[in-house]
Protein backbone atom coordinates (compact mmCIF):
# COMPACT_ATOMS: atom_id res chain seq x y z
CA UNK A 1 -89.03 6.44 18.62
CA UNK A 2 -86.79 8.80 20.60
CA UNK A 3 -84.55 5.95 20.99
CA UNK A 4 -84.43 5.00 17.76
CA UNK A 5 -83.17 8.82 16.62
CA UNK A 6 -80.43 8.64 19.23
CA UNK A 7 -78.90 5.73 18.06
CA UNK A 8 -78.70 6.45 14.32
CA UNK A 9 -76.47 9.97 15.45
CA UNK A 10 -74.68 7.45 17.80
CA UNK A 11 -74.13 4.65 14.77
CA UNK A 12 -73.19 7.66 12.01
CA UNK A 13 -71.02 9.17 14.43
CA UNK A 14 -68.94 5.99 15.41
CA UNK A 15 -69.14 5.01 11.51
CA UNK A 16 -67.21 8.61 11.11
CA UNK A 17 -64.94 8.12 13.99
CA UNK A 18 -63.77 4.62 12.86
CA UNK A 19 -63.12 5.51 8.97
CA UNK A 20 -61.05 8.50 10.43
CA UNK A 21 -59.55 6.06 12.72
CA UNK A 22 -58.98 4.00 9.71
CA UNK A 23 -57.62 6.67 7.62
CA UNK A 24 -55.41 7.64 10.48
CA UNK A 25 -54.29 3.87 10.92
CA UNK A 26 -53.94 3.85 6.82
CA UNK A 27 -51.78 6.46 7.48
CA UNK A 28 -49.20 5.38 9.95
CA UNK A 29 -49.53 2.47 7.95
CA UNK A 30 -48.44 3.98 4.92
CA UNK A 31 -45.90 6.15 6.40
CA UNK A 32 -44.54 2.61 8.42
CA UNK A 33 -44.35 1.38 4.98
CA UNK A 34 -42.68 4.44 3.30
CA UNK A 35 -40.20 4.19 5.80
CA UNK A 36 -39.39 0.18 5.73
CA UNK A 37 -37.30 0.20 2.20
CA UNK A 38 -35.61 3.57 3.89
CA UNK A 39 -34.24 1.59 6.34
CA UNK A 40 -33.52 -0.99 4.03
CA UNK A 41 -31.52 0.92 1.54
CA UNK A 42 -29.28 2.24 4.44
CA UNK A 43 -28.39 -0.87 5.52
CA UNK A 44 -28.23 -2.81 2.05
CA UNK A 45 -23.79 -3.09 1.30
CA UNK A 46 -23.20 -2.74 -1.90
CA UNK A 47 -20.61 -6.32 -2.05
CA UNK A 48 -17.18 -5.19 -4.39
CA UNK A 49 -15.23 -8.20 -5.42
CA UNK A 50 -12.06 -7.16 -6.81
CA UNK A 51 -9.58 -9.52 -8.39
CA UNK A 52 -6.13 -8.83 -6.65
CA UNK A 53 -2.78 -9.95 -7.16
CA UNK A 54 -0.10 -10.86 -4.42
CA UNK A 55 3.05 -11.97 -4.22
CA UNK A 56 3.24 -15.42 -3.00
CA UNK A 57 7.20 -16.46 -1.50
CA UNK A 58 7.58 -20.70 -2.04
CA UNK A 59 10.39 -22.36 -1.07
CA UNK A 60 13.12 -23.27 -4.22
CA UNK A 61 13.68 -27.46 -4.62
CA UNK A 62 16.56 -27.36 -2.12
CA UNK A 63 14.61 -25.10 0.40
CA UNK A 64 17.46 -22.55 0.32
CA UNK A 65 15.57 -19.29 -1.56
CA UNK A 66 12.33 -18.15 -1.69
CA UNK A 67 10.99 -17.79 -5.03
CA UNK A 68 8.24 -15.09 -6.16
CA UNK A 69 5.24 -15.92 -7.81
CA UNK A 70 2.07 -13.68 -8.91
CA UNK A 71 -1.42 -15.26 -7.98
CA UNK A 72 -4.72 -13.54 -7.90
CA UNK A 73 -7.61 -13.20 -5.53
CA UNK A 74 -10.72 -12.22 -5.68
CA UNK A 75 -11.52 -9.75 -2.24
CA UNK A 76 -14.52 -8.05 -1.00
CA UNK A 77 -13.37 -4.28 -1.53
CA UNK A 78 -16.73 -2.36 -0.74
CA UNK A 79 -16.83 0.86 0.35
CA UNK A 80 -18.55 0.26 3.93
CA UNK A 81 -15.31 -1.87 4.75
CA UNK A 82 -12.66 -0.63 6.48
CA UNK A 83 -9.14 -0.55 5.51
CA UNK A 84 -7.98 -3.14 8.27
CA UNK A 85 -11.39 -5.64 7.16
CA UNK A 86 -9.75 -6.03 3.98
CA UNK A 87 -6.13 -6.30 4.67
CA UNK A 88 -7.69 -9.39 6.74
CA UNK A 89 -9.61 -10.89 3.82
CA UNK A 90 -6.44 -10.32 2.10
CA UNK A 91 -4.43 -11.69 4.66
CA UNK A 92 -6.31 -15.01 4.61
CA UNK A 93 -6.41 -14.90 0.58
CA UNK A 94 -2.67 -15.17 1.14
CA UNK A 95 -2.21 -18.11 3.01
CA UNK A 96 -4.78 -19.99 1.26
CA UNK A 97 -2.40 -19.13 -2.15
CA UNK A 98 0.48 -19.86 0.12
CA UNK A 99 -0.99 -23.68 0.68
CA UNK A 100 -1.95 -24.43 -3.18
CA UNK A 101 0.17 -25.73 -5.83
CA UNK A 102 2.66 -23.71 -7.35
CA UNK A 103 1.76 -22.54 -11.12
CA UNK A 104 5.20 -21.52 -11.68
CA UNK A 105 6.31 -24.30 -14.56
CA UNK A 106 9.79 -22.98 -15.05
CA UNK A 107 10.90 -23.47 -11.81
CA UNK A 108 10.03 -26.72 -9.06
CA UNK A 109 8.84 -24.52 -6.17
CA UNK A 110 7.35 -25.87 -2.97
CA UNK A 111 4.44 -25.11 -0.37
CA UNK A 112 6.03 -24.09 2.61
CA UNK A 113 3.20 -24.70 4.28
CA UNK A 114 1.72 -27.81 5.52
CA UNK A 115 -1.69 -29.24 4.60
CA UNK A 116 -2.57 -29.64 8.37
CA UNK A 117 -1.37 -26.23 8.98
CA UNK A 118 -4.65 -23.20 9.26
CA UNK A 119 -4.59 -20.14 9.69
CA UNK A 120 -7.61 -19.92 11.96
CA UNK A 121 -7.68 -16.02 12.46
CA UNK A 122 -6.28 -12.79 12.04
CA UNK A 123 -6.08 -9.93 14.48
CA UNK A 124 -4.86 -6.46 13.97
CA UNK A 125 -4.21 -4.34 17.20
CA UNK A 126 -4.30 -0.60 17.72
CA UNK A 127 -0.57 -0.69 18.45
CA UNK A 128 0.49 -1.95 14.65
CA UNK A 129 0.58 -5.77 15.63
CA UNK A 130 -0.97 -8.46 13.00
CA UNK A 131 -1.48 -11.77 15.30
CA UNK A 132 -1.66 -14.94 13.27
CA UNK A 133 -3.56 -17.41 15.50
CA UNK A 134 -2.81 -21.04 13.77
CA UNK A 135 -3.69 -24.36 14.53
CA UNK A 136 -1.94 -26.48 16.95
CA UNK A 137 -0.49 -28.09 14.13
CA UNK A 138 1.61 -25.40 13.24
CA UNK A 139 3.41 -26.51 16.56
CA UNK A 140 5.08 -29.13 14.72
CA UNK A 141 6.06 -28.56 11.23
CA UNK A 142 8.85 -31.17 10.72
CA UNK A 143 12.55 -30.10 10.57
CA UNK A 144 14.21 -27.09 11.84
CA UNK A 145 14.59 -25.92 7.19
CA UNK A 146 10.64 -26.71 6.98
CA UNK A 147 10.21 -24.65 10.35
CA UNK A 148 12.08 -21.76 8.58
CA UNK A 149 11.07 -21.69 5.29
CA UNK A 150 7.44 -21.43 7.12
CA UNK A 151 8.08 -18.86 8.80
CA UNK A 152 10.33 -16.87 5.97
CA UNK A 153 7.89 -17.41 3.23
CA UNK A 154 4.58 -16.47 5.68
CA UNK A 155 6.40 -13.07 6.82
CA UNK A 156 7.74 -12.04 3.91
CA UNK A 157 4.68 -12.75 1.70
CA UNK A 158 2.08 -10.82 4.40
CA UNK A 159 4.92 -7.82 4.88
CA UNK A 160 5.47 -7.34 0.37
CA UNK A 161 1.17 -7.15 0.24
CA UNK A 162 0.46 -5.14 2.79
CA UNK A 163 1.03 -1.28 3.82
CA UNK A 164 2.91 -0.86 7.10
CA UNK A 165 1.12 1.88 8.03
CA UNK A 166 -1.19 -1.18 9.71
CA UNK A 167 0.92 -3.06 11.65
CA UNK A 168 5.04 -3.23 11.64
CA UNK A 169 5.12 -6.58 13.73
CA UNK A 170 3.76 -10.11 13.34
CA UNK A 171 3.07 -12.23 16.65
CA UNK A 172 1.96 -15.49 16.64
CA UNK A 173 -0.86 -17.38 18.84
CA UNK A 174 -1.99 -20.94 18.78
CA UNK A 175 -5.83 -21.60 18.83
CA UNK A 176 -5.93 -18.26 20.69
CA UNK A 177 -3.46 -18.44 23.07
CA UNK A 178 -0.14 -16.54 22.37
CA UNK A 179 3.11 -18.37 22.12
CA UNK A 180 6.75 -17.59 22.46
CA UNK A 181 8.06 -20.90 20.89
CA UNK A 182 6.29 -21.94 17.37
CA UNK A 183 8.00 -25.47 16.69
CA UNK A 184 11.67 -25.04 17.64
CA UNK A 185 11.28 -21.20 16.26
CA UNK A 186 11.52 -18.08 19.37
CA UNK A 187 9.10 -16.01 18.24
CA UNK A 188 8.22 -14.50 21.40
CA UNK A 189 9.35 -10.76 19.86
CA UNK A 190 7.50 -11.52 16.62
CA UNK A 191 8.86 -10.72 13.41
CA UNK A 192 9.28 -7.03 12.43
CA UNK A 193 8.94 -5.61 9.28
């Protein structure tokens, strides 16, 4: 009998311990919970998509001017981006607008850029330099007027859109590596602004 009445203090007081336990556990649970979609909301970016317009340079039907025309874009503008993430987006909005057809029906104006011709990336240093790294078949856009016109209507459409507080000087690389010759071109000093 006197071992009967020690276990039932023994069971009620390890019943008490565990639902404190419990509650303790339901707790950190809840808390662990409470915090989750805290975390969450800091890290959820609100996405911005803003419809912008550029100035797109295409070569004239006797690839001796470049002619203007206004296209749009839609870029990713949000808030958590910073200023140099979007000029890239926009950077790459540009020479995909560069490679369409033209829209302009009053004038014949031309792509100065091949099909086969990517831009694969775009870096922006601390020292104001925008590096276009192309494919290697930007190494041989035909013609020394093509080769020109490229280069002409690439430069001059990236300097009109963008603010040269970010970079003042355009280099060139080729799948990564850094060239000094782009077709028959010396662009081993880049192009400045």
């Amino acid at each position: 009998m006197k071992k009967s009445l020690l276990i039932i203090p023994l069971l009620v007081f390890g019943l008490v311990g565990c639902s404190e336990g419990d509650t303790t556990n339901t707790q950190e649970q809840t808390n662990t919970q409470n915090q989750k979609p805290k975390q969450e909301e800091t890290q959820v970016v609100e996405n911005k998509k803003e419809i912008v317009e550029f100035a797109i340079y295409r070569s004239d039907s006797n690839a001796e001017n470049l002619i203007k025309e206004n296209l749009t874009a839609e870029i990713d503008t949000s808030s958590q981006k910073i200023q140099q993430e979007i000029a890239k987006e926009s950077i790459l909005a540009m020479v995909k607008l560069l490679k369409t057809s033209p829209t302009n029906n009053q004038q014949e104006l031309y792509s100065t850029i091949p099909e086969n011709v990517e831009l694969l990336d775009v870096e922006l240093t601390d020292d104001k330099v925008l590096y276009l790294n192309l494919n290697e078949e930007s190494m041989y856009i035909p013609g020394s007027t093509g080769q020109l016109m490229f280069m002409d209507s690439l430069t001059k459409t990236i300097f009109d859109n963008t603010d040269e507080e970010l970079f003042n000087l355009i280099k060139f690389k080729v799948e990564g590596q850094e060239v000094d010759i782009l077709g028959d071109l010396s662009v081993k000093d880049g192009v400045k602004r």
